[in-house]
N, C-alpha and C. Protein backbone atom coordinates (compact mmCIF):
# COMPACT_ATOMS: atom_id res chain seq x y z
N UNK A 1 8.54 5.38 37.35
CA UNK A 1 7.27 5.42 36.69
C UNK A 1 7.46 5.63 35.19
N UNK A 2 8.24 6.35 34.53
CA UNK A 2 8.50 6.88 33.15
C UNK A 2 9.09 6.16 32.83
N UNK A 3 9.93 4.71 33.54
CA UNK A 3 10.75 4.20 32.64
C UNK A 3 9.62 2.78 32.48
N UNK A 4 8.50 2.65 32.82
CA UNK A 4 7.47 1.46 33.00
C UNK A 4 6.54 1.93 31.69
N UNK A 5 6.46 3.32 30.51
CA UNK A 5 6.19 3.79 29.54
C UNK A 5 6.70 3.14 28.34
N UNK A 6 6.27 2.55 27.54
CA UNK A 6 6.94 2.55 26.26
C UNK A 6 6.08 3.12 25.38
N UNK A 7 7.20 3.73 24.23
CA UNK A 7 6.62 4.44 23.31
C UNK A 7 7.11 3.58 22.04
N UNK A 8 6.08 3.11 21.24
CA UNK A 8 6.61 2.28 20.18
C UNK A 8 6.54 3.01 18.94
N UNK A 9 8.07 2.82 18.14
CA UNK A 9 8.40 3.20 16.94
C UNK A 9 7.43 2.92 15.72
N UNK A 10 7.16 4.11 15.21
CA UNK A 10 6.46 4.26 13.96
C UNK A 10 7.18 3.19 12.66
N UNK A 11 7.06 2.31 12.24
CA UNK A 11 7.36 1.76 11.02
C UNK A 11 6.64 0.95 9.99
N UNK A 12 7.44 2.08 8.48
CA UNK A 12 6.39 1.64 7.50
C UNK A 12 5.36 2.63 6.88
N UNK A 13 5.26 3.61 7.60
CA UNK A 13 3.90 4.30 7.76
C UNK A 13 4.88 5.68 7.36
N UNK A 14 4.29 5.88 5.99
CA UNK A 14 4.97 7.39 6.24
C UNK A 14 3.82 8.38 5.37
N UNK A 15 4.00 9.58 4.66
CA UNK A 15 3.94 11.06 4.00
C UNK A 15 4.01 11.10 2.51
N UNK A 16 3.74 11.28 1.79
CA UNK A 16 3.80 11.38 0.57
C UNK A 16 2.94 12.69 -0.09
N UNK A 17 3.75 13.77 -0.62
CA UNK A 17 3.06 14.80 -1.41
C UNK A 17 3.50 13.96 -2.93
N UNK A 18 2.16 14.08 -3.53
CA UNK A 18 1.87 13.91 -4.90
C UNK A 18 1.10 15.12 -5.40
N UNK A 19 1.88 15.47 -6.96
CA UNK A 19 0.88 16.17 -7.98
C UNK A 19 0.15 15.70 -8.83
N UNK A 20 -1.20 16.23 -8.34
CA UNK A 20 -2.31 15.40 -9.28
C UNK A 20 -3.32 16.50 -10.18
N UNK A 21 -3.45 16.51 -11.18
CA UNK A 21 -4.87 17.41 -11.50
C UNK A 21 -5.37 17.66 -11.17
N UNK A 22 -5.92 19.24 -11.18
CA UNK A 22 -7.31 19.19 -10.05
C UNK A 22 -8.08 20.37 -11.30
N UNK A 23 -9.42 19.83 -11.63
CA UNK A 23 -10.50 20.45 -12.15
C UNK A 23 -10.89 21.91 -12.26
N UNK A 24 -10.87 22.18 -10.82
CA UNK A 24 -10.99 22.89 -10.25
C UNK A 24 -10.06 23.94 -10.28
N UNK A 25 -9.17 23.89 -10.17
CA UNK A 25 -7.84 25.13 -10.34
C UNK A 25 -7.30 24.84 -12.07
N UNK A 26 -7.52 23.90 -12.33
CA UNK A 26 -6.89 23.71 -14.20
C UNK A 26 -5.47 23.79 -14.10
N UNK A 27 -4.87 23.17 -13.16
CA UNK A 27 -3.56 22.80 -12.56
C UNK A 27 -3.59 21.51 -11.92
N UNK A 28 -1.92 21.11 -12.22
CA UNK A 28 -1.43 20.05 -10.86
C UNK A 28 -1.33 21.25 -9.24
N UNK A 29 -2.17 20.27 -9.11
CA UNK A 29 -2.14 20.55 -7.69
C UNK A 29 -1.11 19.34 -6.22
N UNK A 30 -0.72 19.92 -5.42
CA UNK A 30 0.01 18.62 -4.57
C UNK A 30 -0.77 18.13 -3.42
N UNK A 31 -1.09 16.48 -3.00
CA UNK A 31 -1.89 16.54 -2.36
C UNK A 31 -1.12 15.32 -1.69
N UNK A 32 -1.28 15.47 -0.14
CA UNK A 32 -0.83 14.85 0.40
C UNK A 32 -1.17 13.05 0.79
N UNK A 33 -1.08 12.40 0.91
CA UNK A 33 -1.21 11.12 1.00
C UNK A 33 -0.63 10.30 2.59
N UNK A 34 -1.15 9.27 3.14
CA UNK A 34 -0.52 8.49 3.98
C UNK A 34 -0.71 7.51 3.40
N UNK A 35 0.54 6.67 3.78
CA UNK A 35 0.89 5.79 2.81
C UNK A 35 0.81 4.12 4.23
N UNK A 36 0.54 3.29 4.23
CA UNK A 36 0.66 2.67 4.92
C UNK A 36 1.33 0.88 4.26
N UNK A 37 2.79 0.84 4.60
CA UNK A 37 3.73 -0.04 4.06
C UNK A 37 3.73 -1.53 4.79
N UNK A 38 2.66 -1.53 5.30
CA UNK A 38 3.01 -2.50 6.64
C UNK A 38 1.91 -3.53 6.46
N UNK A 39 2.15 -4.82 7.13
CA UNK A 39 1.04 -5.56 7.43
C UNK A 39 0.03 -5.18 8.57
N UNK A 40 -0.04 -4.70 9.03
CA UNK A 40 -1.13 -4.47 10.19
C UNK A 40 -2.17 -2.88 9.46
N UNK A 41 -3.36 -3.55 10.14
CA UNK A 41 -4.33 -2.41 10.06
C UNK A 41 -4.07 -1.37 11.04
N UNK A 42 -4.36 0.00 10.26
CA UNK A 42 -4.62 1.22 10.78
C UNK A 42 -5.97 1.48 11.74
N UNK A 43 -6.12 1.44 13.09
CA UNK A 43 -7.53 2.07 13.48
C UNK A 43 -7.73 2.99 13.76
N UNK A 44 -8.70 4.23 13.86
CA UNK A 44 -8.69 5.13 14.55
C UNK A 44 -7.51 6.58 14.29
N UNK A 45 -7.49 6.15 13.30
CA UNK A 45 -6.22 7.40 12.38
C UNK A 45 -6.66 8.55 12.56
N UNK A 46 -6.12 9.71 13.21
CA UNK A 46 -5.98 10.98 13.00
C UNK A 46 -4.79 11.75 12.68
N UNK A 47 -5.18 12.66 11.67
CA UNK A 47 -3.98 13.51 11.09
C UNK A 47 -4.28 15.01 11.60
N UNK A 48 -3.79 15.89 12.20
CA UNK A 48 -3.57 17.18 12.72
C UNK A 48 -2.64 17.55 11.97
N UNK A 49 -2.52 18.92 10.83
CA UNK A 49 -1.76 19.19 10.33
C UNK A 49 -1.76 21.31 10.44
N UNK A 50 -0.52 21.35 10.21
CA UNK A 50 -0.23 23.27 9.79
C UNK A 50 0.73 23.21 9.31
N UNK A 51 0.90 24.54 9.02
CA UNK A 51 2.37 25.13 7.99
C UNK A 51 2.59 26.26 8.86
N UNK A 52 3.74 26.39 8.96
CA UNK A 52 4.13 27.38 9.88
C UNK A 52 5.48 27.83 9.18
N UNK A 53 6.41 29.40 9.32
CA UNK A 53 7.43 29.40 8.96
C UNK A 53 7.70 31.02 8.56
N UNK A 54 8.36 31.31 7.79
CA UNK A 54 8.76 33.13 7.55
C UNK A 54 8.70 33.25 5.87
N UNK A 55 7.67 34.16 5.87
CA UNK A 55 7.70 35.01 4.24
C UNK A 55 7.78 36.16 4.97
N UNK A 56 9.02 36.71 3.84
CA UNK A 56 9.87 38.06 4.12
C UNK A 56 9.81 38.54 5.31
N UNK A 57 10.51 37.47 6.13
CA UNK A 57 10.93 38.43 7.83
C UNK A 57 9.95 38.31 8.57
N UNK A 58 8.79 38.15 7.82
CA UNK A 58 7.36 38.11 8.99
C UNK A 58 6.84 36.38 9.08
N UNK A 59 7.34 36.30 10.46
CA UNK A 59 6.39 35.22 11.05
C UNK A 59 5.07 34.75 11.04
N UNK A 60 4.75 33.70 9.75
CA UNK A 60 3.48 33.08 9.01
C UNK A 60 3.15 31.26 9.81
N UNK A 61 1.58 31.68 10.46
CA UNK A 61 1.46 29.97 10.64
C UNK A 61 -0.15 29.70 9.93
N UNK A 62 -0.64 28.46 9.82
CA UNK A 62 -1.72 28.59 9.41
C UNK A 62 -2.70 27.58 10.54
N UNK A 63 -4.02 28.12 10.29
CA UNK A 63 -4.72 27.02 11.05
C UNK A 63 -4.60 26.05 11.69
N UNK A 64 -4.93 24.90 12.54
CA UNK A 64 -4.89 23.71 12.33
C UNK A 64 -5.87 22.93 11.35
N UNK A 65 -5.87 21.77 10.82
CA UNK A 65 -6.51 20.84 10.01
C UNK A 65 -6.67 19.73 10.92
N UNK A 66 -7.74 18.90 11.08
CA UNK A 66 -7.99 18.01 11.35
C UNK A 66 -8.56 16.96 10.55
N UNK A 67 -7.91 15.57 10.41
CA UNK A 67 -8.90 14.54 9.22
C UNK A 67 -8.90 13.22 10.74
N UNK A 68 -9.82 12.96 9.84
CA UNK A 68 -10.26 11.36 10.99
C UNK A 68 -10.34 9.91 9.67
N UNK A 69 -9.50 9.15 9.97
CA UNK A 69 -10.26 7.63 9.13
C UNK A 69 -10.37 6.52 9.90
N UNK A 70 -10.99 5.74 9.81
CA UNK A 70 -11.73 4.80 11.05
C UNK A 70 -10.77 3.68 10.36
N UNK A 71 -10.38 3.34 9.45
CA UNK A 71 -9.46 2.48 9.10
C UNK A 71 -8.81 2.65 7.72
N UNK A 72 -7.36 2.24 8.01
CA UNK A 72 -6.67 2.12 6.87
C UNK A 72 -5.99 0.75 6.37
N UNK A 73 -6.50 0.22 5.50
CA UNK A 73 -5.94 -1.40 5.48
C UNK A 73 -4.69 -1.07 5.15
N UNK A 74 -3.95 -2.88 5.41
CA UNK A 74 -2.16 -2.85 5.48
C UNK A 74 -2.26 -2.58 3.88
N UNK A 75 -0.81 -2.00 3.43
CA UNK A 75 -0.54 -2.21 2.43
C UNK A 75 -1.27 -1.45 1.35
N UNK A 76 -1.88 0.22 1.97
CA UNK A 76 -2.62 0.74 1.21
C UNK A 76 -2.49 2.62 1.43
N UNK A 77 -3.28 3.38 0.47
CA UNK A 77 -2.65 4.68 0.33
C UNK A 77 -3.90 5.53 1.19
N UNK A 78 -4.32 6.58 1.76
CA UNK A 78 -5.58 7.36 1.50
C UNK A 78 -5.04 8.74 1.47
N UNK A 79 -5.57 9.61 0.74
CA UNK A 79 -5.24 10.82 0.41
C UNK A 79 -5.73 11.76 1.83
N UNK A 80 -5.50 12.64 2.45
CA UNK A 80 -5.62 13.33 3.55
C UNK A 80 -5.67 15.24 3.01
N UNK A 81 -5.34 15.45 2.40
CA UNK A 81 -4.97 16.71 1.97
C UNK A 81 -4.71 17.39 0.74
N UNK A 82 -5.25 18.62 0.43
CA UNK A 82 -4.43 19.07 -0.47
C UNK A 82 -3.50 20.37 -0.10
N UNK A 83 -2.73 20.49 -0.72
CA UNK A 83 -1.51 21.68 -0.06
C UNK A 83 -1.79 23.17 -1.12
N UNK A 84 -2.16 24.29 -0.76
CA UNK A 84 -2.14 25.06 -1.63
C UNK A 84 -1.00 25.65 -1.72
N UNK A 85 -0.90 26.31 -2.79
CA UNK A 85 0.72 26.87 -3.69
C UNK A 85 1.07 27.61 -2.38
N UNK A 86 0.77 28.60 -1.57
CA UNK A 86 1.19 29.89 -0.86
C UNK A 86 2.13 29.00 0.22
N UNK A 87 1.69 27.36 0.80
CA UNK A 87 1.40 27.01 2.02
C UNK A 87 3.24 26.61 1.63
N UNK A 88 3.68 25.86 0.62
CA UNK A 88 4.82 24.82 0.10
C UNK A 88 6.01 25.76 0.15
N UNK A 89 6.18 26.97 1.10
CA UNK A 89 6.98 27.73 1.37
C UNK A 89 6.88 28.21 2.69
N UNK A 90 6.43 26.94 3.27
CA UNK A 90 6.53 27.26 4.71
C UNK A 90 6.39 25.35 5.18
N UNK A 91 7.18 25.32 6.44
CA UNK A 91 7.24 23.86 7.15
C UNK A 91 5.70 23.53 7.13
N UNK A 92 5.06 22.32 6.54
CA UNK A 92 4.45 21.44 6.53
C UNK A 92 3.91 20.25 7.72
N UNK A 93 4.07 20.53 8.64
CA UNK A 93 3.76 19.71 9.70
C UNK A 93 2.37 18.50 9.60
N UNK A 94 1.94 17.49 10.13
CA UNK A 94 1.35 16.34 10.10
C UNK A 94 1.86 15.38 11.33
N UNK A 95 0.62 15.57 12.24
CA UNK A 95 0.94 14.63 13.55
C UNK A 95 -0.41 13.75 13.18
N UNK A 96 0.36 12.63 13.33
CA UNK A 96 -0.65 11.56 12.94
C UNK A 96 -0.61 10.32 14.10
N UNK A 97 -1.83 10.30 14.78
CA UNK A 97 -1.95 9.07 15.51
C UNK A 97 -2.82 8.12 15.42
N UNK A 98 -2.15 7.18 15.63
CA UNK A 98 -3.38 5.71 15.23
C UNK A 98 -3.48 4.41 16.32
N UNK A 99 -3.84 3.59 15.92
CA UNK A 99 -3.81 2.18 16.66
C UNK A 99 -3.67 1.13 16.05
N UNK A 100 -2.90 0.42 16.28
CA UNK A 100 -2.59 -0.99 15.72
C UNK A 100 -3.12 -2.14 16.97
N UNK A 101 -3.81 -2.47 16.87
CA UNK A 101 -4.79 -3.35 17.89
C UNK A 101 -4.84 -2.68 18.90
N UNK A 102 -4.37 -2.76 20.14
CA UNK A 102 -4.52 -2.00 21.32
C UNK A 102 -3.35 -1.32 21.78
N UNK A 103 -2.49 -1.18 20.99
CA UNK A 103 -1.46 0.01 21.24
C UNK A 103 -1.73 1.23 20.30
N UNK A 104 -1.02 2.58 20.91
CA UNK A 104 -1.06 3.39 20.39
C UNK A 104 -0.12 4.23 19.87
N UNK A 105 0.04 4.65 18.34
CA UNK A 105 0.96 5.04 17.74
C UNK A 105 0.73 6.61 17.89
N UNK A 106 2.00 7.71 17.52
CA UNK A 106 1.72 8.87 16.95
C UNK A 106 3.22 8.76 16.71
N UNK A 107 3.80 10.17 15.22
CA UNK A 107 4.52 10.07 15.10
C UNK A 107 4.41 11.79 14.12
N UNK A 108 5.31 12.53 14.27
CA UNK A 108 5.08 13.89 13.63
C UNK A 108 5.88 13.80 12.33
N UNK A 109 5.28 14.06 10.91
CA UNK A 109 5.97 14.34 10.78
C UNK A 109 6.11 15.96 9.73
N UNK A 110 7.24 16.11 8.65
CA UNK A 110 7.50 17.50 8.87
C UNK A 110 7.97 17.78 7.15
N UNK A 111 7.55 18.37 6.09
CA UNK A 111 7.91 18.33 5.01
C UNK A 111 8.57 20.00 5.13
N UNK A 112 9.88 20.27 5.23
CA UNK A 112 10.72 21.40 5.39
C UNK A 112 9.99 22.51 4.19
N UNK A 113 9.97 23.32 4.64
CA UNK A 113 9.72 24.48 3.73
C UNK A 113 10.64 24.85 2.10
N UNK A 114 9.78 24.71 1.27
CA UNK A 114 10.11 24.34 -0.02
C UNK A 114 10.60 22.93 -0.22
N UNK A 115 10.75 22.11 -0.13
CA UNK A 115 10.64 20.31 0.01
C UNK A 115 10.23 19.63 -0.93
N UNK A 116 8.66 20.50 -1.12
CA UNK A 116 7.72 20.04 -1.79
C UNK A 116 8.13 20.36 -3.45
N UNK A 117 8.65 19.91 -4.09
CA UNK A 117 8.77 20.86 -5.26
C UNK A 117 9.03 19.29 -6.53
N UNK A 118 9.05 19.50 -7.46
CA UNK A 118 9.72 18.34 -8.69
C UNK A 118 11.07 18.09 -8.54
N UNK A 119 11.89 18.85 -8.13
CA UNK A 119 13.21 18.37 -7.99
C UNK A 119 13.22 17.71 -6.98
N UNK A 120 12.37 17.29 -6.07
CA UNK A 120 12.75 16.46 -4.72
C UNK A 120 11.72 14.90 -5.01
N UNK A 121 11.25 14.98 -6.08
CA UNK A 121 10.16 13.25 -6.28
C UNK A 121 11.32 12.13 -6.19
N UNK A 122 10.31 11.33 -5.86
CA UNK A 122 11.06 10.16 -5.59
C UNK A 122 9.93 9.13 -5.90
N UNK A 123 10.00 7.71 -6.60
CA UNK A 123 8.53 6.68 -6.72
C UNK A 123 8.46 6.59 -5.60
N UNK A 124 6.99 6.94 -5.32
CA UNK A 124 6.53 6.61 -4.15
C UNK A 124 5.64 4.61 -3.92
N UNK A 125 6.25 4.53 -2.66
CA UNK A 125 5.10 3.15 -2.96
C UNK A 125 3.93 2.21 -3.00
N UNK A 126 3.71 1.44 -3.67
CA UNK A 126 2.50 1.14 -3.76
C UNK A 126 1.45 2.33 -4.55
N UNK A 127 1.52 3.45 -4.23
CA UNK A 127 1.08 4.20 -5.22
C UNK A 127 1.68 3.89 -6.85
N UNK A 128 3.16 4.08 -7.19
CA UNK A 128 4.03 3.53 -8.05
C UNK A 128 3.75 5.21 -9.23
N UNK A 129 3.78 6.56 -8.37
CA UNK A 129 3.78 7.95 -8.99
C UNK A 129 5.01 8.13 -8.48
N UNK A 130 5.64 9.21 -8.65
CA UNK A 130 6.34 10.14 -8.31
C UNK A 130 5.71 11.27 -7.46
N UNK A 131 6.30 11.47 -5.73
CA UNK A 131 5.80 12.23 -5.22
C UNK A 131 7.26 12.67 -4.17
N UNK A 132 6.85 13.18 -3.19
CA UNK A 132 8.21 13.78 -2.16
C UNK A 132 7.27 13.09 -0.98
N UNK A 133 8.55 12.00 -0.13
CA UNK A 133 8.31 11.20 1.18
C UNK A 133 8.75 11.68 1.77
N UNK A 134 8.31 11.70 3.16
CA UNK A 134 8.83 12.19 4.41
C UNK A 134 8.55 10.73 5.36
N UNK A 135 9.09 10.36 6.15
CA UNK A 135 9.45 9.32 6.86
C UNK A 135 9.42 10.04 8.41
């Protein structure tokens, strides 16, 4: 029965923390992004995200987050999040599932605790900023 399952590989589709201005705090702030590299449309996208991990010895997790987008065209960015300063010192988690016509994707993924920082940017694409990818 389990071997009559397929689970199809995520590709193309990844994570992107970017720092952007925010008004509001009178800082760059980092805000997360899904990035979608692929020809096929996104349907039915959900992102479930927490931070979980250890400040000083004591075991820290946070909430869950939930976002919903009813579509993401091929070949395009939508912002999902912003990360506050306290959170970017603890694992970053993002389970994201979607549909590409009538199959169904999910794929976790995981920005390591401290990750997020300027020494780790890389151009991100199609955006064409500097941000930190996770794949």
């Amino acid at each position: 029965m389990k071997k009559d399952i397929t689970i199809p590989e995520v590709e193309n589709i990844f994570l992107a923390a970017v720092q952007e201005w925010n008004d509001d705090f009178m800082e760059k702030v980092w805000y997360v992004h899904l990035v979608n590299d692929s020809d096929f449309k996104l349907d039915g996208v959900m992102v479930v995200s927490k931070a979980f991990g250890t400040i000083e010895g004591e075991m820290k997790k946070t909430s869950l987050l939930r976002h919903a987008f009813v579509e993401i065209p091929p070949v395009s960015v939508v912002k999902v999040e912003m990360l506050e300063k306290s959170v970017l010192v603890l694992n970053n988690e993002f389970m994201v599932t979607f549909f590409i016509g009538n199959t169904l994707y999910d794929k976790k993924y995981t920005f390591k605790a401290h990750s997020i920082h300027e020494d780790y940017v890389e151009e991100v694409p199609i955006l064409f900023t500097d941000g930190v990818i996770v794949r």
